[in-house]
PDB file of N, CA and C in Angstrom:
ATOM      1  N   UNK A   1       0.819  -1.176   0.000  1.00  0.00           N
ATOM      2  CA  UNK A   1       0.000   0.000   0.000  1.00  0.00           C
ATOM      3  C   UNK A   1       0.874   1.255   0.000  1.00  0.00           C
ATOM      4  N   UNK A   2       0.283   2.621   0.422  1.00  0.00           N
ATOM      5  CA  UNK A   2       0.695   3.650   0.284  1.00  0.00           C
ATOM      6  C   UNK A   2       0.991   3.774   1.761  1.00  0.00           C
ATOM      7  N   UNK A   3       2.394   4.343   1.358  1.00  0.00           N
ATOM      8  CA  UNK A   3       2.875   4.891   2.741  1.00  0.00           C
ATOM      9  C   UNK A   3       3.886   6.324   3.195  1.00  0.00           C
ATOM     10  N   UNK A   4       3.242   6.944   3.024  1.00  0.00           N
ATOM     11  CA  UNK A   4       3.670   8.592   2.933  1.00  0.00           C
ATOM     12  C   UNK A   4       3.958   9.132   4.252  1.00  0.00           C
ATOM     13  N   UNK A   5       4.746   9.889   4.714  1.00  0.00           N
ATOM     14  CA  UNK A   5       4.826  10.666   6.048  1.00  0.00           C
ATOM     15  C   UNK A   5       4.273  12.201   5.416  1.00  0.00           C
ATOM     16  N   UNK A   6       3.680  12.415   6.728  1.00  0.00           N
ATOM     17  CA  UNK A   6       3.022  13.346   6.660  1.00  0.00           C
ATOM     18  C   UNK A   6       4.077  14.634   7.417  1.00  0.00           C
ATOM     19  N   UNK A   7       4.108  15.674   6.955  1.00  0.00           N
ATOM     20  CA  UNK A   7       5.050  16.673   7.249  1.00  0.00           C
ATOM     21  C   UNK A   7       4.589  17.454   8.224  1.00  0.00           C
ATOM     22  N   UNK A   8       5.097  18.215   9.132  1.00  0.00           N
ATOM     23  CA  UNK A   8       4.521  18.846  10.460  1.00  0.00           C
ATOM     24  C   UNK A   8       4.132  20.384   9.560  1.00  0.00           C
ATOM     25  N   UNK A   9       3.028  20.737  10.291  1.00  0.00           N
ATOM     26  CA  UNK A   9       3.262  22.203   9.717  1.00  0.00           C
ATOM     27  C   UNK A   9       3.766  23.356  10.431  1.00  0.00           C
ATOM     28  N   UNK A  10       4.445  23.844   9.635  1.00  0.00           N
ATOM     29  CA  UNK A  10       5.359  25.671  11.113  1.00  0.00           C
ATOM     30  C   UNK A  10       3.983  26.428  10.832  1.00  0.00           C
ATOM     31  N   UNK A  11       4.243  27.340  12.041  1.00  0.00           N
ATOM     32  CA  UNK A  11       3.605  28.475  11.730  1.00  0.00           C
ATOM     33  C   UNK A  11       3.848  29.247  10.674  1.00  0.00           C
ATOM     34  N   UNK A  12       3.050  30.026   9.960  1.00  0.00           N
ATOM     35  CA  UNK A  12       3.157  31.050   9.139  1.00  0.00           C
ATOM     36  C   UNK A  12       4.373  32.593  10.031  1.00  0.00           C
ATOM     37  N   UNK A  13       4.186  32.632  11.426  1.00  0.00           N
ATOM     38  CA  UNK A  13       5.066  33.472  11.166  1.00  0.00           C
ATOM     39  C   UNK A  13       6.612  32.850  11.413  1.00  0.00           C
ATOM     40  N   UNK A  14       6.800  31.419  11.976  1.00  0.00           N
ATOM     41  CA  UNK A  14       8.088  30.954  12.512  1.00  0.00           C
ATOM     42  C   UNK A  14       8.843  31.185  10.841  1.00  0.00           C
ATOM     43  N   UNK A  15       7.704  30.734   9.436  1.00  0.00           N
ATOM     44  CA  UNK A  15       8.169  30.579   8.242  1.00  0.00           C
ATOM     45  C   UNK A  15       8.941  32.141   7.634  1.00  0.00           C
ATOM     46  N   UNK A  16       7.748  33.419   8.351  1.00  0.00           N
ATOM     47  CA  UNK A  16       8.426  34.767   7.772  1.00  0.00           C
ATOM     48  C   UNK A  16       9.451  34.660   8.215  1.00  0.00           C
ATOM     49  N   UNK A  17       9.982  34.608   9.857  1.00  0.00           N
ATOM     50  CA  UNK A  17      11.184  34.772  10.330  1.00  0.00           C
ATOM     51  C   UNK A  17      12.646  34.472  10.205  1.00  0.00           C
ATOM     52  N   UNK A  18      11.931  33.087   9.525  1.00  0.00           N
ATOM     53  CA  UNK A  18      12.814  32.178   8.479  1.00  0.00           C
ATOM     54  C   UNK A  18      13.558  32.954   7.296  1.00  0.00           C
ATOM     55  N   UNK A  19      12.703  33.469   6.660  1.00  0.00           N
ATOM     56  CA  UNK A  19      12.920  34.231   5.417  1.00  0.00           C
ATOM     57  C   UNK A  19      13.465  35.695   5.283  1.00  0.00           C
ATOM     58  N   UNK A  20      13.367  35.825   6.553  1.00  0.00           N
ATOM     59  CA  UNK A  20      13.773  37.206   7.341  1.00  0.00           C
ATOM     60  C   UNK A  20      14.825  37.116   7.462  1.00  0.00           C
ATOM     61  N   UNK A  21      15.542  35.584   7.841  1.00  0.00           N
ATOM     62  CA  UNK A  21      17.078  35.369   8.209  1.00  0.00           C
ATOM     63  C   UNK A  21      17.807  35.008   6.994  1.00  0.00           C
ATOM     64  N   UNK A  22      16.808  34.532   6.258  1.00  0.00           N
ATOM     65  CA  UNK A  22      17.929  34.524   5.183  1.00  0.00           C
ATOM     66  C   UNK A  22      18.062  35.377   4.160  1.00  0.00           C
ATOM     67  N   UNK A  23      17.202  36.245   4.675  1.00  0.00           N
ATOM     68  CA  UNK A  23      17.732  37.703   3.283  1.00  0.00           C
ATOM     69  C   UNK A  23      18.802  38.447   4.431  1.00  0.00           C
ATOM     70  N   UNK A  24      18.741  38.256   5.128  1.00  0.00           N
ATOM     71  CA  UNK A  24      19.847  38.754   6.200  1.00  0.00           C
ATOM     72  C   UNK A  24      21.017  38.426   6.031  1.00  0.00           C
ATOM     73  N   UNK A  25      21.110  37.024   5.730  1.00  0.00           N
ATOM     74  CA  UNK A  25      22.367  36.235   5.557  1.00  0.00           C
ATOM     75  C   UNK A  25      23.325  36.670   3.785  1.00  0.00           C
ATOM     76  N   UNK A  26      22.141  37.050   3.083  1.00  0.00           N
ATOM     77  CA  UNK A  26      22.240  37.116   1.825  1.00  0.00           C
ATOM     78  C   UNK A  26      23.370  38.486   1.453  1.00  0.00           C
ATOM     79  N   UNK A  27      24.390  38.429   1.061  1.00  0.00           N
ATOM     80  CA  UNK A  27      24.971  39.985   0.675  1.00  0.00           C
ATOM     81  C   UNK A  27      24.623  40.683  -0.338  1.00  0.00           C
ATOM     82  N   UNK A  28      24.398  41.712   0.318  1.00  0.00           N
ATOM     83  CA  UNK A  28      23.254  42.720  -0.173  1.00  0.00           C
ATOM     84  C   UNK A  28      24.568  43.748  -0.729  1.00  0.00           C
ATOM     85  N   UNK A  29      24.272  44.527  -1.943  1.00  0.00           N
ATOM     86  CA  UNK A  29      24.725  45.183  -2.509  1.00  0.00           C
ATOM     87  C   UNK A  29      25.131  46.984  -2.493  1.00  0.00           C
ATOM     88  N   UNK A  30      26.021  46.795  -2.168  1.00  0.00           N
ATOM     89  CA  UNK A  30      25.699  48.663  -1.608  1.00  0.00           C
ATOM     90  C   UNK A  30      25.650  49.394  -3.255  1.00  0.00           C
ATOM     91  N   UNK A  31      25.184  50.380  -2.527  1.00  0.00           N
ATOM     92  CA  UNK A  31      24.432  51.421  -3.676  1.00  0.00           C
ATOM     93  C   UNK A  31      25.546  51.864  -4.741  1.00  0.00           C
ATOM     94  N   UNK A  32      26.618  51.949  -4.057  1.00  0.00           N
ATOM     95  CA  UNK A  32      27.754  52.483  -4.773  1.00  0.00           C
ATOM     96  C   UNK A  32      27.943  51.956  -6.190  1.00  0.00           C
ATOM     97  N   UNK A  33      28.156  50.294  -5.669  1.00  0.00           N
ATOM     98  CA  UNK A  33      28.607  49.475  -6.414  1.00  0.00           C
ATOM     99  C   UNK A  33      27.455  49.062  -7.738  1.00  0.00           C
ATOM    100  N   UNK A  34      26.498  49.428  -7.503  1.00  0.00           N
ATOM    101  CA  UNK A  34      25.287  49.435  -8.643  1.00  0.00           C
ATOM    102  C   UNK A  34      26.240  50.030  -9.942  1.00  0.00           C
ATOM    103  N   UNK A  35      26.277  51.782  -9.425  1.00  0.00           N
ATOM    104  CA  UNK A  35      26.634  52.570 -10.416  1.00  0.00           C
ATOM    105  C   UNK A  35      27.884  52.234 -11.219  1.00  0.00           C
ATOM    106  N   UNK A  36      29.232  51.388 -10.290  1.00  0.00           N
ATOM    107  CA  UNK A  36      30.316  51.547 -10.338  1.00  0.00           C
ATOM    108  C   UNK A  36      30.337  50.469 -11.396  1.00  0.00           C
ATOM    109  N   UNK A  37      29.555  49.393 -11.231  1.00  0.00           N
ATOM    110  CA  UNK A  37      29.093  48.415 -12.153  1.00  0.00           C
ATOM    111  C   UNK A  37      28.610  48.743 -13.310  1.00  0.00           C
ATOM    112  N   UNK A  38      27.282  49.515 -13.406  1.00  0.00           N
ATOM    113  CA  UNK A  38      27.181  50.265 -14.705  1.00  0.00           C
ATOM    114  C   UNK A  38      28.286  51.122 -15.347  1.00  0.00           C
ATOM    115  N   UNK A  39      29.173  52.074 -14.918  1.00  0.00           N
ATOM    116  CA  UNK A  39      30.000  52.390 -15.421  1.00  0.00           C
ATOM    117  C   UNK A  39      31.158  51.510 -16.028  1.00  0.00           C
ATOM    118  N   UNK A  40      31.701  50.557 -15.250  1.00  0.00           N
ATOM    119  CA  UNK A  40      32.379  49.635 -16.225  1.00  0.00           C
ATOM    120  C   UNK A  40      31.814  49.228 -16.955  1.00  0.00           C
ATOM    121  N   UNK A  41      30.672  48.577 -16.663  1.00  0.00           N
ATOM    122  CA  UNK A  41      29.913  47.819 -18.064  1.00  0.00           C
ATOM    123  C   UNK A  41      29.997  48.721 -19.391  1.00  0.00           C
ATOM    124  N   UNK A  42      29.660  49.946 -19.340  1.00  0.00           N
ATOM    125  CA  UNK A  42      29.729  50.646 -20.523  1.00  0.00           C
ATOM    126  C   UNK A  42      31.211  50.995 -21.202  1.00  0.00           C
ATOM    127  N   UNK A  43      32.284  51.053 -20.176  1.00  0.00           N
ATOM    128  CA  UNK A  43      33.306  51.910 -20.517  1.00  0.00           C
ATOM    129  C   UNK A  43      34.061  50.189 -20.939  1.00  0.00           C
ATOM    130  N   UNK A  44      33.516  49.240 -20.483  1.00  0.00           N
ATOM    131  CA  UNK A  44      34.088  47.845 -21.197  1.00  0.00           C
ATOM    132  C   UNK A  44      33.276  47.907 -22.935  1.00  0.00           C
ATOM    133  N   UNK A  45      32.034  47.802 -22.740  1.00  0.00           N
ATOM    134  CA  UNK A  45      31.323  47.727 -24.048  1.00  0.00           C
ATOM    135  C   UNK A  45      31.609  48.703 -25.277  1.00  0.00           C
ATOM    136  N   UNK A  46      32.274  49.957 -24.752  1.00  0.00           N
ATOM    137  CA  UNK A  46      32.899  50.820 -25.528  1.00  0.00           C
ATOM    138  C   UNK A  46      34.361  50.390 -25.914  1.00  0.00           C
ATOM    139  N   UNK A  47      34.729  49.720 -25.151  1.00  0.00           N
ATOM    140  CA  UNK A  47      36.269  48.902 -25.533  1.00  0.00           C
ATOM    141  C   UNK A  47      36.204  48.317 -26.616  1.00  0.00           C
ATOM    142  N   UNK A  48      35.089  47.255 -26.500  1.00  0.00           N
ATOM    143  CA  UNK A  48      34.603  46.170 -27.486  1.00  0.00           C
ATOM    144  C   UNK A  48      34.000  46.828 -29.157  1.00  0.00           C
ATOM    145  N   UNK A  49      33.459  47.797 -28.621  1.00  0.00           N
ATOM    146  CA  UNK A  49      32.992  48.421 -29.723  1.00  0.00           C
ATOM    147  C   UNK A  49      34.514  49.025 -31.104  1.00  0.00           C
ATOM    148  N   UNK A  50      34.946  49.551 -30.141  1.00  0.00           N
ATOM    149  CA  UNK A  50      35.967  50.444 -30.609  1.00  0.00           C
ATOM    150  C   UNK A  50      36.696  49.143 -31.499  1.00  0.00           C
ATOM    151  N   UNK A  51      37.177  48.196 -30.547  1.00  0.00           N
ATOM    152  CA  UNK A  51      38.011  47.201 -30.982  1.00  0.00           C
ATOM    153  C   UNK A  51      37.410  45.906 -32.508  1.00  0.00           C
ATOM    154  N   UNK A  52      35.840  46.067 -32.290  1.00  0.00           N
ATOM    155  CA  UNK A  52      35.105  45.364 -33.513  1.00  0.00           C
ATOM    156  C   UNK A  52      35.216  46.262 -34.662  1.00  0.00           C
ATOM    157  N   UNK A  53      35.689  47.649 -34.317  1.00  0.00           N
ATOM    158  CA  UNK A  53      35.217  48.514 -35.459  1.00  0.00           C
ATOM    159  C   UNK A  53      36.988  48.769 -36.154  1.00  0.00           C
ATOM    160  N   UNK A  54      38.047  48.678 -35.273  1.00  0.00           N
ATOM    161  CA  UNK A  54      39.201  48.704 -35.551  1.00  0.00           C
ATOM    162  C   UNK A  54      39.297  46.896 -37.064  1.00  0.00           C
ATOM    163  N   UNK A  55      38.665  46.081 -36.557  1.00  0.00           N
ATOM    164  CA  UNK A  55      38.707  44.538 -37.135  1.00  0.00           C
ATOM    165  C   UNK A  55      38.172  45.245 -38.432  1.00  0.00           C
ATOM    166  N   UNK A  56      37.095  45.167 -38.197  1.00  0.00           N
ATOM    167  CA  UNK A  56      36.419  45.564 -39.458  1.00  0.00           C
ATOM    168  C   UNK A  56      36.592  46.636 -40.834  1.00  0.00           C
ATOM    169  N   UNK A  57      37.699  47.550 -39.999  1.00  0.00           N
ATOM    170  CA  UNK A  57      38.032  48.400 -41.172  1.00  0.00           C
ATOM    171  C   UNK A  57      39.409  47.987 -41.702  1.00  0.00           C
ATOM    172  N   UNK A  58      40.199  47.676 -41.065  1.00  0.00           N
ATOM    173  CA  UNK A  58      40.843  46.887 -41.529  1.00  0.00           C
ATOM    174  C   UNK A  58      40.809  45.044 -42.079  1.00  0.00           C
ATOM    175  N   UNK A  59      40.293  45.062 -41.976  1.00  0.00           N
ATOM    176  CA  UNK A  59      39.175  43.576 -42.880  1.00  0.00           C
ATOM    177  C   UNK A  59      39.834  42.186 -41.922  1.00  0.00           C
ATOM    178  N   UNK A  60      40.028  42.071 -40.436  1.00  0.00           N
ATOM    179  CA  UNK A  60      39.941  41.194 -40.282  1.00  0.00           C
ATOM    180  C   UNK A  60      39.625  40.635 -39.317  1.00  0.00           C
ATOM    181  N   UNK A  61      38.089  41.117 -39.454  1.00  0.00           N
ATOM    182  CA  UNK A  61      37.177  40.288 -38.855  1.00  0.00           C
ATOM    183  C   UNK A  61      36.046  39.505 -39.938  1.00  0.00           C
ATOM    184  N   UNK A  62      35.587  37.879 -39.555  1.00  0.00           N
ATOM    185  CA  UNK A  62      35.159  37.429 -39.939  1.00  0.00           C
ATOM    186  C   UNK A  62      33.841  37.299 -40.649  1.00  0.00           C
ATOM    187  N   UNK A  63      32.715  37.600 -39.334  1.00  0.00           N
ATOM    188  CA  UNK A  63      31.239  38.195 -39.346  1.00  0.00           C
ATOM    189  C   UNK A  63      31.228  39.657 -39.053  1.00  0.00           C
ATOM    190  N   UNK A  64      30.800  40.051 -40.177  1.00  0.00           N
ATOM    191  CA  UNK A  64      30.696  42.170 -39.995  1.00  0.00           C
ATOM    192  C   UNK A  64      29.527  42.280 -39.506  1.00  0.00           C
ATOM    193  N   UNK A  65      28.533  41.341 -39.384  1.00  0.00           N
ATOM    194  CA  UNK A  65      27.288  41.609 -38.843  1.00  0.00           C
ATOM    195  C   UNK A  65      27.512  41.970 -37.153  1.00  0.00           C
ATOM    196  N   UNK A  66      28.234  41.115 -36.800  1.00  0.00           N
ATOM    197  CA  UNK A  66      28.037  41.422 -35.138  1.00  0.00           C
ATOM    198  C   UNK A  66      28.899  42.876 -34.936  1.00  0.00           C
ATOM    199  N   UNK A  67      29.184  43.594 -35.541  1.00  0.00           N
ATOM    200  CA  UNK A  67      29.686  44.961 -34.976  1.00  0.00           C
ATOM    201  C   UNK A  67      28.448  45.578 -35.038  1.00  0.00           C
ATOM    202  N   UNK A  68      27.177  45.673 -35.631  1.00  0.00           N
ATOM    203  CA  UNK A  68      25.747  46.586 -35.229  1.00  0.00           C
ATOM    204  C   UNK A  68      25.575  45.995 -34.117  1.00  0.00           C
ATOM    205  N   UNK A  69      25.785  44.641 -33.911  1.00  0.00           N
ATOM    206  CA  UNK A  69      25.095  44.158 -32.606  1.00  0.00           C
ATOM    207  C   UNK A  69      26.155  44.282 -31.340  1.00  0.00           C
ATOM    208  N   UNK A  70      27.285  44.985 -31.561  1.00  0.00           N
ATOM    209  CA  UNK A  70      28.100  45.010 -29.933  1.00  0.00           C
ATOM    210  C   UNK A  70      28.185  46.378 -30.116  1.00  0.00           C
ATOM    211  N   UNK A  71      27.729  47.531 -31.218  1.00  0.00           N
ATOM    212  CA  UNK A  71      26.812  48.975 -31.059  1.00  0.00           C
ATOM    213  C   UNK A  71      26.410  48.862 -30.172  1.00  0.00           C
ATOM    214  N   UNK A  72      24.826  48.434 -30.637  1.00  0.00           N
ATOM    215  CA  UNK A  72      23.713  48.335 -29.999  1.00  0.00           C
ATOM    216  C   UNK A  72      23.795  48.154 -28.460  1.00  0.00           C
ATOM    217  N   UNK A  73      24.504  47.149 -27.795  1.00  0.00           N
ATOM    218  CA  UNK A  73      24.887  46.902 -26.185  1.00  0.00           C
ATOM    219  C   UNK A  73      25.532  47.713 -25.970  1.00  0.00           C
ATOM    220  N   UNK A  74      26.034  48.210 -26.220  1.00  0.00           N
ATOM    221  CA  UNK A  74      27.552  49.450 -26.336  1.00  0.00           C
ATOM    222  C   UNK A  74      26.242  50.410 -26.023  1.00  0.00           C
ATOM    223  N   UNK A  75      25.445  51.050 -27.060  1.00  0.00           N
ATOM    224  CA  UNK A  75      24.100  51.954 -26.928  1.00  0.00           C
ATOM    225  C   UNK A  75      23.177  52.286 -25.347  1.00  0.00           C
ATOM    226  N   UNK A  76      23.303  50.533 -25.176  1.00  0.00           N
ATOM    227  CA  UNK A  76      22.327  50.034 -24.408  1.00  0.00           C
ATOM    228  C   UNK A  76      23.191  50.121 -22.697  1.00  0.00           C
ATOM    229  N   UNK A  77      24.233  49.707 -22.996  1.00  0.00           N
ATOM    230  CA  UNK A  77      24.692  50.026 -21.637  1.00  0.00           C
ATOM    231  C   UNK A  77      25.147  51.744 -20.755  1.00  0.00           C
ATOM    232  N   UNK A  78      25.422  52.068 -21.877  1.00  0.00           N
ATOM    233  CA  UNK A  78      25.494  53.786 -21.548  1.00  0.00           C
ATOM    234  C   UNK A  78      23.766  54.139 -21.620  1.00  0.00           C
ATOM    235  N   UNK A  79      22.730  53.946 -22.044  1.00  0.00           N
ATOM    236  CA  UNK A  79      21.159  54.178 -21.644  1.00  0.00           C
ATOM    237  C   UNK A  79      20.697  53.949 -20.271  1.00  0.00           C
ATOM    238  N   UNK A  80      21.583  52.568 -19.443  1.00  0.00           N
ATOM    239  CA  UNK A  80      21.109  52.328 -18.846  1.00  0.00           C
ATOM    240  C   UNK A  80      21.741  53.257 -18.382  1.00  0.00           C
ATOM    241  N   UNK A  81      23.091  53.426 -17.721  1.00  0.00           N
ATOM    242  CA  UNK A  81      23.712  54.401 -16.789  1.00  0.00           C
ATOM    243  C   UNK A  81      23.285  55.486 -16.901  1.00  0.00           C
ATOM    244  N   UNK A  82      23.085  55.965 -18.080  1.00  0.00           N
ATOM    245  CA  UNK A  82      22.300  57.357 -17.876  1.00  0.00           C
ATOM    246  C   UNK A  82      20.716  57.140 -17.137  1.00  0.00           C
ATOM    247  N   UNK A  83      20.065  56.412 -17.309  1.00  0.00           N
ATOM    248  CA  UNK A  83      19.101  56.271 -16.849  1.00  0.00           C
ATOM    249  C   UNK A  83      19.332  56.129 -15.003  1.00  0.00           C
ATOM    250  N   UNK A  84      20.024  55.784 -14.786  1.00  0.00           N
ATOM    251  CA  UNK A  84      20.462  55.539 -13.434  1.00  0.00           C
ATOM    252  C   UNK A  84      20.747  56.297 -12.523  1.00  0.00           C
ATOM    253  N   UNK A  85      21.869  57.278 -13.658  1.00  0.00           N
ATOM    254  CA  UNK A  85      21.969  58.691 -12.851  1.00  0.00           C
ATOM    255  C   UNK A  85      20.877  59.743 -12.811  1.00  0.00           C
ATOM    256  N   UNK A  86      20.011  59.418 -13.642  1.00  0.00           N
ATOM    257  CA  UNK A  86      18.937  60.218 -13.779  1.00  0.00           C
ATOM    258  C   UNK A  86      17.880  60.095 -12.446  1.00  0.00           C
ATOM    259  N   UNK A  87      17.649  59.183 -12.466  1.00  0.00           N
ATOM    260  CA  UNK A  87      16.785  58.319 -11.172  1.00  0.00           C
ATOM    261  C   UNK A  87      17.208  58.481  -9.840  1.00  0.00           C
ATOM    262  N   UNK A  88      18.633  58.604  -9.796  1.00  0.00           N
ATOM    263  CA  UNK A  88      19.756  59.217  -8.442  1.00  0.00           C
ATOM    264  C   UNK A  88      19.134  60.625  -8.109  1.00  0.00           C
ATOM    265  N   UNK A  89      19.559  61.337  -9.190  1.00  0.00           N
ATOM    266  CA  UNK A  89      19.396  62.345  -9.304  1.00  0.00           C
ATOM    267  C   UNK A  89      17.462  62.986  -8.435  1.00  0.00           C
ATOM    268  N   UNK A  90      16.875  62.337  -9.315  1.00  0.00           N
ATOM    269  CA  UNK A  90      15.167  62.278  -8.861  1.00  0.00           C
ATOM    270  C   UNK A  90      14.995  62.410  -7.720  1.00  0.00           C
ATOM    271  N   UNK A  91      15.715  60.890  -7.118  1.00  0.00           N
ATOM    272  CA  UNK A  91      15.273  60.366  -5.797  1.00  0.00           C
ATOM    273  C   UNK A  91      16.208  61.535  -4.636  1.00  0.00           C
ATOM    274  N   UNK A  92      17.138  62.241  -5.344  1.00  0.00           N
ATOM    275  CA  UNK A  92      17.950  63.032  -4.564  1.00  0.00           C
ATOM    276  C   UNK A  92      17.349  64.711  -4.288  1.00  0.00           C
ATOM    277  N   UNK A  93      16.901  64.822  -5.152  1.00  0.00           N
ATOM    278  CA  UNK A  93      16.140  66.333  -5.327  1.00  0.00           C
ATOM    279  C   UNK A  93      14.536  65.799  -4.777  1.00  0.00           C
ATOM    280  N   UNK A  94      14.098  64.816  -4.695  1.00  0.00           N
ATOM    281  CA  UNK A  94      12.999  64.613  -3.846  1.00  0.00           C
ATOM    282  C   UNK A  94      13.353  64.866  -2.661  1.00  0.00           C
ATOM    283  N   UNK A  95      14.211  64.106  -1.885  1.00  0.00           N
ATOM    284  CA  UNK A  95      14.549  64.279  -0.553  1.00  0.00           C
ATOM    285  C   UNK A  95      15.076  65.439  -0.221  1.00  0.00           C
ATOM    286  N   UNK A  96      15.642  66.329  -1.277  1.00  0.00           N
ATOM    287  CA  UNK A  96      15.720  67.785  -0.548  1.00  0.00           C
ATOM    288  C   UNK A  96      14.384  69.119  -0.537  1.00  0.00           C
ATOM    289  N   UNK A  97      13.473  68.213  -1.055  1.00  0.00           N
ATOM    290  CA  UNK A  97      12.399  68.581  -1.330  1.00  0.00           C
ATOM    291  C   UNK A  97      11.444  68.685   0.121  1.00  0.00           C
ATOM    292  N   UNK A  98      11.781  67.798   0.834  1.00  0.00           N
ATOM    293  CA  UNK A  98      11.379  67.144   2.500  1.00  0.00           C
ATOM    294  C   UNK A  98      11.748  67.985   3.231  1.00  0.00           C
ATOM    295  N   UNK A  99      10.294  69.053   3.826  1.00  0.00           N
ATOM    296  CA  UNK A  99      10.550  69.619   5.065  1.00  0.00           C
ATOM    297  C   UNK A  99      10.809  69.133   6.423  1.00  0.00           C
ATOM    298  N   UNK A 100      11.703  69.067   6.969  1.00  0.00           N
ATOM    299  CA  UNK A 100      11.851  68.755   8.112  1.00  0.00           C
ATOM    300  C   UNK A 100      11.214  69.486   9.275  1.00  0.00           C
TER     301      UNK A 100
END
């Protein structure tokens, strides 16, 4: 026949507390390092760019197609950072916005 154990149940809050400890445990990212991250990312993707476009005019790179497409990320990663500082910026002129 069937023979299953049956599992105890926790409380619902012993389970939050649980989950409480382990975003605790988890390393959490300081703010800094967001930006500092976006900035390499772009100032790498501009490396790449530069360096697909150096191949290509001098003819030796293989596929010419993927230089629109390491543009485009190249595009996309400086959008985001700007977008980022923009949002800094927001959330920063809000809070001086706050009468104390």
């Amino acid at each position: 026949m069937f023979t299953t154990q049956m599992k105890t149940l926790t409380p619902i809050q012993l389970s939050f507390e649980q989950q409480a400890q382990k975003n605790q445990q988890q390393e959490t990212i300081p703010f800094q390092d967001i930006f500092q991250t976006a900035v390499k990312d772009a100032y790498q993707k501009e490396k790449e760019l530069e360096q697909s476009q150096y191949l290509l005019a001098t003819g030796q790179i293989d596929d010419p197609h993927t230089v629109p497409t390491i543009a485009a990320q190249a595009q996309l990663s400086v959008d985001l950072m700007v977008q980022l500082r923009n949002k800094a910026l927001d959330a920063y002129n809000e809070l001086m916005r706050i009468n104390l």
